[in-house]
PDB file of N, CA and C in Angstrom:
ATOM      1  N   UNK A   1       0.847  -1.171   0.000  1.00  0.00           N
ATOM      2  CA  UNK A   1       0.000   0.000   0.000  1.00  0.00           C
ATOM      3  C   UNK A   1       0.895   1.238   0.000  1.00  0.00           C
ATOM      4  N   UNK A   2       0.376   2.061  -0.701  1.00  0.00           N
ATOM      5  CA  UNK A   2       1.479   3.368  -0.584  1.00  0.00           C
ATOM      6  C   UNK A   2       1.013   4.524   0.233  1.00  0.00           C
ATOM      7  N   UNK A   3       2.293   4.712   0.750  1.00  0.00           N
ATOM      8  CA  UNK A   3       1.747   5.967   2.165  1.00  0.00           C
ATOM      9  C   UNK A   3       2.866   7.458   1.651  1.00  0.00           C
ATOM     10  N   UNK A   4       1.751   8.428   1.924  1.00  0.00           N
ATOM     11  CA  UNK A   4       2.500   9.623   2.023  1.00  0.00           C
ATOM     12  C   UNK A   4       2.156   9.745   3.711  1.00  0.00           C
ATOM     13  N   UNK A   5       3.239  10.498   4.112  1.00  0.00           N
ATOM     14  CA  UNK A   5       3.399  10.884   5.304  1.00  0.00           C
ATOM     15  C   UNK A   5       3.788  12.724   5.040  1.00  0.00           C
ATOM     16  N   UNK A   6       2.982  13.305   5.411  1.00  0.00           N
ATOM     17  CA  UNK A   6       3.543  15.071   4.943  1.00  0.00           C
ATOM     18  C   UNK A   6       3.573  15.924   6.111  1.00  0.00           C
ATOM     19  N   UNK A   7       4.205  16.773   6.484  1.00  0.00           N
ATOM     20  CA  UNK A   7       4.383  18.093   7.091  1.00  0.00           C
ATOM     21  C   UNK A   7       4.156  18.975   6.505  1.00  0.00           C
ATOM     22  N   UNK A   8       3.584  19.908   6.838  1.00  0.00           N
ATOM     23  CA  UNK A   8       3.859  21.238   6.838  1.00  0.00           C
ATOM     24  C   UNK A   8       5.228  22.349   5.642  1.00  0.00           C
ATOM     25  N   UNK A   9       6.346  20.992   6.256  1.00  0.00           N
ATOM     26  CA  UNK A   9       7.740  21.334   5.792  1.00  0.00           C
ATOM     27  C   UNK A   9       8.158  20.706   4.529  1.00  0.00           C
ATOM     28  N   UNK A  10       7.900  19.690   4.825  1.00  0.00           N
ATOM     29  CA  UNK A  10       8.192  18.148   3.421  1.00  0.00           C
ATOM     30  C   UNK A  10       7.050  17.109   3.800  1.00  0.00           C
ATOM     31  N   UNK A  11       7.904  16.488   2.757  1.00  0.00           N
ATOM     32  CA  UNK A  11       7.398  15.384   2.894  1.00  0.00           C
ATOM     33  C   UNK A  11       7.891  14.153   3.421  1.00  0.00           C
ATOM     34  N   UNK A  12       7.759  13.696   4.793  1.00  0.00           N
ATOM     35  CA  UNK A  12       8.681  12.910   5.528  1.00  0.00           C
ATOM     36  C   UNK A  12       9.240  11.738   4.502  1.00  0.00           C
ATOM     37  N   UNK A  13       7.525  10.752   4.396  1.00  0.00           N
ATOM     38  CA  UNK A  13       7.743   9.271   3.757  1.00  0.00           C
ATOM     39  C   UNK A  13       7.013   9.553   2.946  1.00  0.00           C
ATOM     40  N   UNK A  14       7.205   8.449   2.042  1.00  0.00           N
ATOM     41  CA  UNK A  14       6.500   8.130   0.909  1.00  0.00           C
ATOM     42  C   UNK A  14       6.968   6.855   0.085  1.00  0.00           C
ATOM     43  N   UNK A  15       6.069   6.105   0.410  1.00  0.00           N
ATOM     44  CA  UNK A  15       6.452   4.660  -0.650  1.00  0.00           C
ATOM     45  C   UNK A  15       5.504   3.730   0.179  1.00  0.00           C
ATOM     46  N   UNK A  16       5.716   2.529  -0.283  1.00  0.00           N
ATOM     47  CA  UNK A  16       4.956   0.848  -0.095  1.00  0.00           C
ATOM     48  C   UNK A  16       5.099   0.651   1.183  1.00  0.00           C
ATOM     49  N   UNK A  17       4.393   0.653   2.260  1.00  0.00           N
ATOM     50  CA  UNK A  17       4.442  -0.546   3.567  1.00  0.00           C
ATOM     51  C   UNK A  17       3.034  -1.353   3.670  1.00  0.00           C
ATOM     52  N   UNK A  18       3.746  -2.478   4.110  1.00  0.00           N
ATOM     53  CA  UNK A  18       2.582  -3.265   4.689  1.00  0.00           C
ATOM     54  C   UNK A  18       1.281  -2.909   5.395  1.00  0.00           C
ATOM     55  N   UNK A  19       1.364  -1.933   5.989  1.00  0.00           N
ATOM     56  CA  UNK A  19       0.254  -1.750   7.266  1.00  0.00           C
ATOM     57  C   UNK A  19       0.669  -0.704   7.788  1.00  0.00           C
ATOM     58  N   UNK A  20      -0.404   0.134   8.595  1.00  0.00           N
ATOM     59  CA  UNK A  20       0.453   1.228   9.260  1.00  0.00           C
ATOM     60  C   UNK A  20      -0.706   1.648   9.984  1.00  0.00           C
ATOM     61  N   UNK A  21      -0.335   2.320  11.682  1.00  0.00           N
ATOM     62  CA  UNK A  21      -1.325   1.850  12.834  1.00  0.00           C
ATOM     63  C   UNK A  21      -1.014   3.876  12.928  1.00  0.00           C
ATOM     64  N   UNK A  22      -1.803   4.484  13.227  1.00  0.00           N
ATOM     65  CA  UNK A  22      -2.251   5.891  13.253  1.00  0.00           C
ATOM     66  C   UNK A  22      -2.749   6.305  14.136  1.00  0.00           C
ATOM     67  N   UNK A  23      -2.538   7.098  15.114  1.00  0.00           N
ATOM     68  CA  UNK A  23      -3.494   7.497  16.693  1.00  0.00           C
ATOM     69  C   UNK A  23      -4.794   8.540  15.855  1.00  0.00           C
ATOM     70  N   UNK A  24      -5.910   7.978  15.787  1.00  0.00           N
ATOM     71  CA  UNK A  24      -6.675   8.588  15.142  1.00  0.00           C
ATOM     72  C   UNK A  24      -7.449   9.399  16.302  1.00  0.00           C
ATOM     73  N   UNK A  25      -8.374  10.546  15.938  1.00  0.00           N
ATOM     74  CA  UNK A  25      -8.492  11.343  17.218  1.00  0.00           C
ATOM     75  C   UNK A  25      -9.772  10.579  18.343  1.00  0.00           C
ATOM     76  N   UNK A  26     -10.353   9.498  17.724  1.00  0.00           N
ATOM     77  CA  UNK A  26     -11.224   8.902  18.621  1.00  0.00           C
ATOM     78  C   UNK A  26     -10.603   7.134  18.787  1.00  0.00           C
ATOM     79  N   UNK A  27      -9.307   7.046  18.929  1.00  0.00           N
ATOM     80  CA  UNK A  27      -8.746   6.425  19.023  1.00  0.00           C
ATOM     81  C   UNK A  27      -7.589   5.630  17.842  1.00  0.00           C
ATOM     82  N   UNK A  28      -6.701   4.560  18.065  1.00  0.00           N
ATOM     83  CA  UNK A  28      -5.708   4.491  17.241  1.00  0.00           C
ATOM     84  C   UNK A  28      -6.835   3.342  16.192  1.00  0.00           C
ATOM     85  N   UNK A  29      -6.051   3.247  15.105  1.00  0.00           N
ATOM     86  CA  UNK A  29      -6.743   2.079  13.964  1.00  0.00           C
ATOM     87  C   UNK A  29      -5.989   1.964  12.849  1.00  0.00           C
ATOM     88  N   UNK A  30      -5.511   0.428  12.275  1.00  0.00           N
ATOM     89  CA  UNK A  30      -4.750   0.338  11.479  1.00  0.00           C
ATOM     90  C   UNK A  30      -4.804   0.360   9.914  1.00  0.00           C
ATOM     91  N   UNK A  31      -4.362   0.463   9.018  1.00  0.00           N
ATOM     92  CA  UNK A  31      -4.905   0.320   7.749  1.00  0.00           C
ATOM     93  C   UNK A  31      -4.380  -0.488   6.938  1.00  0.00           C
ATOM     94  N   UNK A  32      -4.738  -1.334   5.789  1.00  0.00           N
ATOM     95  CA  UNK A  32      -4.163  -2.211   5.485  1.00  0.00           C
ATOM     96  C   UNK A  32      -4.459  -1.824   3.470  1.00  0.00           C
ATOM     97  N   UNK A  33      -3.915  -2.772   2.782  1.00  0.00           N
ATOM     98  CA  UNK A  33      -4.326  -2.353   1.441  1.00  0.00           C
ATOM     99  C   UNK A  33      -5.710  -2.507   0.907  1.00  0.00           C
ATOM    100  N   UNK A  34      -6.221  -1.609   0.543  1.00  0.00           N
ATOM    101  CA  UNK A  34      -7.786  -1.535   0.077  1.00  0.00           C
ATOM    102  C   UNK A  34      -8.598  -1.785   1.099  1.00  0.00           C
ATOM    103  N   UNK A  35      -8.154  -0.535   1.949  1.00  0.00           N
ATOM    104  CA  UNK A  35      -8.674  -0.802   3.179  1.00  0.00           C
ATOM    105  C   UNK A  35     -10.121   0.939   2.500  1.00  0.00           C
ATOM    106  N   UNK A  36     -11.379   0.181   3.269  1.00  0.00           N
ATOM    107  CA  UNK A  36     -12.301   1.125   2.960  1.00  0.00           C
ATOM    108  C   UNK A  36     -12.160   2.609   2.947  1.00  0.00           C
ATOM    109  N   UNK A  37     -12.947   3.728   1.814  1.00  0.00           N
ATOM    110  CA  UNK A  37     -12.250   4.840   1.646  1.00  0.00           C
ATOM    111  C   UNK A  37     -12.837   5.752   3.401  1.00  0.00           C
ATOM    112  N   UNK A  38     -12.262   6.547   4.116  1.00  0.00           N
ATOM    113  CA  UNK A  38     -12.548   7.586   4.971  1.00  0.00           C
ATOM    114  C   UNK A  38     -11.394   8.440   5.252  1.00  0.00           C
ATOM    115  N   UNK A  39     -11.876   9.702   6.202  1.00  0.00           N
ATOM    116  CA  UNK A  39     -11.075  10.885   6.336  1.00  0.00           C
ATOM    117  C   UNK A  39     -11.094  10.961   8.104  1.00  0.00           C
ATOM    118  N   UNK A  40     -10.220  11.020   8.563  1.00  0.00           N
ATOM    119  CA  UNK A  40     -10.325  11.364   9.893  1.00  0.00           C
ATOM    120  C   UNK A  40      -9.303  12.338  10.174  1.00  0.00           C
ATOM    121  N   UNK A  41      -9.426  12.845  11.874  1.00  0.00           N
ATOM    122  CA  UNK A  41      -8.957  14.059  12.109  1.00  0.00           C
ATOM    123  C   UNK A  41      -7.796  13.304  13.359  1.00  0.00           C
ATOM    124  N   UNK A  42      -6.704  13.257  13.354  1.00  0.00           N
ATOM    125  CA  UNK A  42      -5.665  12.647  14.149  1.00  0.00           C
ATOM    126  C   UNK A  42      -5.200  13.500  15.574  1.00  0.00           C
ATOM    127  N   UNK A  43      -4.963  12.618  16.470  1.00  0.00           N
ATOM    128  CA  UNK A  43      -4.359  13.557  18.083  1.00  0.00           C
ATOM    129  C   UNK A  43      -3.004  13.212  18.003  1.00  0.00           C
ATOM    130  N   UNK A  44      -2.178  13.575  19.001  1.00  0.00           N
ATOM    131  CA  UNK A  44      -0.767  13.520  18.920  1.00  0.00           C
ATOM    132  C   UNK A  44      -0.035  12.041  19.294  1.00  0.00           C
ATOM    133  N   UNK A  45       0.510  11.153  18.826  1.00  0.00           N
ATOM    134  CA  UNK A  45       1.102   9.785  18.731  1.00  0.00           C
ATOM    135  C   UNK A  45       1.674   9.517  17.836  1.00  0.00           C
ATOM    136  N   UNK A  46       2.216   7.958  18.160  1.00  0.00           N
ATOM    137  CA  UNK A  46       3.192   7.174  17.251  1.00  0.00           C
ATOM    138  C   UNK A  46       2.597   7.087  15.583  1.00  0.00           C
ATOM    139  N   UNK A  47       3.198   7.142  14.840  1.00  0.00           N
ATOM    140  CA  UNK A  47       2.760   6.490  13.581  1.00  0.00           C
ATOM    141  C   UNK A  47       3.569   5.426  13.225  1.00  0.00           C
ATOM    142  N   UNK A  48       3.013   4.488  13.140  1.00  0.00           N
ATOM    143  CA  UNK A  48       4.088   2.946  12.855  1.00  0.00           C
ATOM    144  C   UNK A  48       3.970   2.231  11.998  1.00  0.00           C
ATOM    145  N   UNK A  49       4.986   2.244  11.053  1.00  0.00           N
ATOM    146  CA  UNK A  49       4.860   1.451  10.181  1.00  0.00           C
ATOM    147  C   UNK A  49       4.897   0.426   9.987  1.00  0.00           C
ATOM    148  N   UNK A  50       4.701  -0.648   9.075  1.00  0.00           N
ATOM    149  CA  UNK A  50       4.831  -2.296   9.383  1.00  0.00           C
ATOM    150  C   UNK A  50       5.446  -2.725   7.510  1.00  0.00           C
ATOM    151  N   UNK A  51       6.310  -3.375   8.423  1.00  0.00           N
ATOM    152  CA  UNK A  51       6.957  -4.516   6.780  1.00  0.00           C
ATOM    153  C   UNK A  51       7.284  -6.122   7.493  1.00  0.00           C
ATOM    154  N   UNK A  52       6.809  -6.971   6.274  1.00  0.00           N
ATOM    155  CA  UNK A  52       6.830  -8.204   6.895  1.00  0.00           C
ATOM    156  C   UNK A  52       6.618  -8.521   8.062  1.00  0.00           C
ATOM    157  N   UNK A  53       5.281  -7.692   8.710  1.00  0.00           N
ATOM    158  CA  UNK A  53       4.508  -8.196  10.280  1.00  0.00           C
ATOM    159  C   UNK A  53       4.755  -7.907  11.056  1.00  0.00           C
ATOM    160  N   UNK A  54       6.426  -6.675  10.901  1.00  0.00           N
ATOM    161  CA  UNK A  54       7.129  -6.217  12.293  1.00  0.00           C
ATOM    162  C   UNK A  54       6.955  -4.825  11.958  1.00  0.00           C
ATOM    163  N   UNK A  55       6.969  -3.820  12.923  1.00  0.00           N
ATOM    164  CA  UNK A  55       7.305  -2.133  13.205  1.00  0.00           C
ATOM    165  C   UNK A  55       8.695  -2.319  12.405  1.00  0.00           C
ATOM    166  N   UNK A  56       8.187  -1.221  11.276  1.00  0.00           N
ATOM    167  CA  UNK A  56       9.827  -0.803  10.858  1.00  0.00           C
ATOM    168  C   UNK A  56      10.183   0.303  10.996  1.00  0.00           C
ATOM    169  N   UNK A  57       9.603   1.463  11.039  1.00  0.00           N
ATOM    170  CA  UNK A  57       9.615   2.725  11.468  1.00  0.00           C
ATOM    171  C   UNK A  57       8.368   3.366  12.116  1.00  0.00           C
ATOM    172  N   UNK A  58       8.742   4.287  13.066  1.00  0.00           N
ATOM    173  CA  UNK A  58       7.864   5.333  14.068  1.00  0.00           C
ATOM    174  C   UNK A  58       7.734   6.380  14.082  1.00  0.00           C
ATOM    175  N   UNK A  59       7.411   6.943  13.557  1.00  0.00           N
ATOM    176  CA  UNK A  59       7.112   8.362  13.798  1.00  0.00           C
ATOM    177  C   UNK A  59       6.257   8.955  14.630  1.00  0.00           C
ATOM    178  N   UNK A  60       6.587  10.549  15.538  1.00  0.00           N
ATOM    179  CA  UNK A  60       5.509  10.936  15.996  1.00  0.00           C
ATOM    180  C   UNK A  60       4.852  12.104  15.644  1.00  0.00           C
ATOM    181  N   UNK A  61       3.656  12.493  15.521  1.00  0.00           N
ATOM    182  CA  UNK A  61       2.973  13.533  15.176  1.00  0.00           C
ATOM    183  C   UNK A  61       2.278  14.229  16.620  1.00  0.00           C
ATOM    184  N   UNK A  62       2.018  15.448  15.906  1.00  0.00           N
ATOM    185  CA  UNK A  62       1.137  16.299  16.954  1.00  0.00           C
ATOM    186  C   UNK A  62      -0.703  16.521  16.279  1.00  0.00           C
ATOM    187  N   UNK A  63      -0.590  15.884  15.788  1.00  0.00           N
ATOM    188  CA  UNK A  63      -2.012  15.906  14.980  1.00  0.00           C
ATOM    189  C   UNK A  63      -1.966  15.826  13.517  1.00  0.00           C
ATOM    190  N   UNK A  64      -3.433  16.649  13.047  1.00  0.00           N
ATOM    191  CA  UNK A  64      -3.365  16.261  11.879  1.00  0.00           C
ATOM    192  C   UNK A  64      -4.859  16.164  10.942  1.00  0.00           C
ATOM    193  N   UNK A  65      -4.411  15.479   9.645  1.00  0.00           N
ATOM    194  CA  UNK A  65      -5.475  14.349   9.150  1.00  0.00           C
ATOM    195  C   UNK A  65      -4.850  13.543   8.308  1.00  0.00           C
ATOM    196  N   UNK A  66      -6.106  12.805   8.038  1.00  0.00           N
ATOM    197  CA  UNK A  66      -5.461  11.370   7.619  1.00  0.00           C
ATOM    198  C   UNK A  66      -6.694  11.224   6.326  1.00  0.00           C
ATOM    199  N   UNK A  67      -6.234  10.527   5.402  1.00  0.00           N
ATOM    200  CA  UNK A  67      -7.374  10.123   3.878  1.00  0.00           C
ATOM    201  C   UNK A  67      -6.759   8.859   3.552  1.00  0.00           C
ATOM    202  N   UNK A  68      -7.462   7.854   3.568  1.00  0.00           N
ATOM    203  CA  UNK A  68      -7.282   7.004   3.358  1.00  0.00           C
ATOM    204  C   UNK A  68      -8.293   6.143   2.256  1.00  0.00           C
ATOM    205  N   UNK A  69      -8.045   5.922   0.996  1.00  0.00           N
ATOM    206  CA  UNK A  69      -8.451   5.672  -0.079  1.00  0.00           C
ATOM    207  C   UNK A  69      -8.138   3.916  -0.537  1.00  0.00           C
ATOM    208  N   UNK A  70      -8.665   3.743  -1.478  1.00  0.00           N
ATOM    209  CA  UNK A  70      -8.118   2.008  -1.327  1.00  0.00           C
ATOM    210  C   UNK A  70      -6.840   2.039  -2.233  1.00  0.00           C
ATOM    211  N   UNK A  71      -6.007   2.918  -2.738  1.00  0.00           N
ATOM    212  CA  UNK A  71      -4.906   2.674  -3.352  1.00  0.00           C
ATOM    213  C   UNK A  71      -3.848   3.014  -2.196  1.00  0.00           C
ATOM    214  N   UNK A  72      -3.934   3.472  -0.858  1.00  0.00           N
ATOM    215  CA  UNK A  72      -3.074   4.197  -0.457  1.00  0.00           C
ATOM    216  C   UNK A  72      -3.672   5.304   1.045  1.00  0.00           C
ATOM    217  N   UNK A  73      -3.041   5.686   1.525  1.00  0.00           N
ATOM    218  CA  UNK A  73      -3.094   6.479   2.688  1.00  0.00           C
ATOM    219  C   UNK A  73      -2.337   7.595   2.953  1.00  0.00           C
ATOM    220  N   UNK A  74      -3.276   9.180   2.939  1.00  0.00           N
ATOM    221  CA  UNK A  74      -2.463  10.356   3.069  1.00  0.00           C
ATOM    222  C   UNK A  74      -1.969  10.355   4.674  1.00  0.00           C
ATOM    223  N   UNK A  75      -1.593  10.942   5.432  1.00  0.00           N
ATOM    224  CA  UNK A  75      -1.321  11.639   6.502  1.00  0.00           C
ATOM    225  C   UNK A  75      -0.711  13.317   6.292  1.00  0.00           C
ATOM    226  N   UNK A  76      -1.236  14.163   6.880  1.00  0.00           N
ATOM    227  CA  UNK A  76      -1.178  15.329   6.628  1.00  0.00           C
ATOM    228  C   UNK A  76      -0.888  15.589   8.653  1.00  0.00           C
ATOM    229  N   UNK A  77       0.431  16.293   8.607  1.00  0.00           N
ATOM    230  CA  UNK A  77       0.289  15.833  10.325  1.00  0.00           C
ATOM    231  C   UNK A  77       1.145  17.761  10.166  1.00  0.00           C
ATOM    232  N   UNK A  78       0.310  18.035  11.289  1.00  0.00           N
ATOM    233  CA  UNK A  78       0.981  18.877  11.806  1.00  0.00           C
ATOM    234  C   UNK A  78       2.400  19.345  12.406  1.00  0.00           C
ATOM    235  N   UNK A  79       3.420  18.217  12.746  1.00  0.00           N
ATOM    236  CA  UNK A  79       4.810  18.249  12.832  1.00  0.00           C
ATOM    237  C   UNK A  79       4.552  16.892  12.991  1.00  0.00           C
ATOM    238  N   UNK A  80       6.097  16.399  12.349  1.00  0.00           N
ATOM    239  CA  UNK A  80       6.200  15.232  12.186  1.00  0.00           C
ATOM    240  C   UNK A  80       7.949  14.712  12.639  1.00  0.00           C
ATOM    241  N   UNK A  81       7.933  13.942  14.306  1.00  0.00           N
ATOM    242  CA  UNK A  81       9.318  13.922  14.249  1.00  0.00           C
ATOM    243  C   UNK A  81       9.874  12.397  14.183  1.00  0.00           C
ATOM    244  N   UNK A  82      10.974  12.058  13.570  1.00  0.00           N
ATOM    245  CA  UNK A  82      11.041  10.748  13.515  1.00  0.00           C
ATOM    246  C   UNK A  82      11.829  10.083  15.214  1.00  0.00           C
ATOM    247  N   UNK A  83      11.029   9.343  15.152  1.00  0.00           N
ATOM    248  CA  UNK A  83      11.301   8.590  16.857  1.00  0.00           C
ATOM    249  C   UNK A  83      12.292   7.316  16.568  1.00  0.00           C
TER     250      UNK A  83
END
């Protein structure tokens, strides 16, 4: 599935992971490929990525939003620092 990850500043990530788990603002929820289309509004936490079933990278945000479409998943985060 392809993820943009964006700031404000750049654009952190961008490319293919497996899965990726998001502190969404009424709690965290993961997304997977062709995962159903919605938009939510994000609180401040980990963003974690997944390759081959394990966390490969973390990031943390201070908020945000998030679009998640079945080709792929935006994140639009208000600062974005890598953990």
């Amino acid at each position: 599935m392809q993820l943009s990850l964006i700031s404000p500043e750049k654009v952190v990530f961008t490319g293919d992971v497996e899965m990726i788990v998001i502190p969404g603002a009424k709690g965290d929820f993961g997304v997977l490929d062709r995962h159903a289309p919605f938009m939510t509004m994000l609180r401040q936490g980990p963003v974690t990525l997944y390759q081959n079933g394990k966390p490969d990278q973390v990031f943390t945000i201070t908020g945000g939003f998030c679009e998640v479409i079945p080709e792929g998943c935006v994140v639009l985060a208000d600062s974005v620092e890598n953990s």
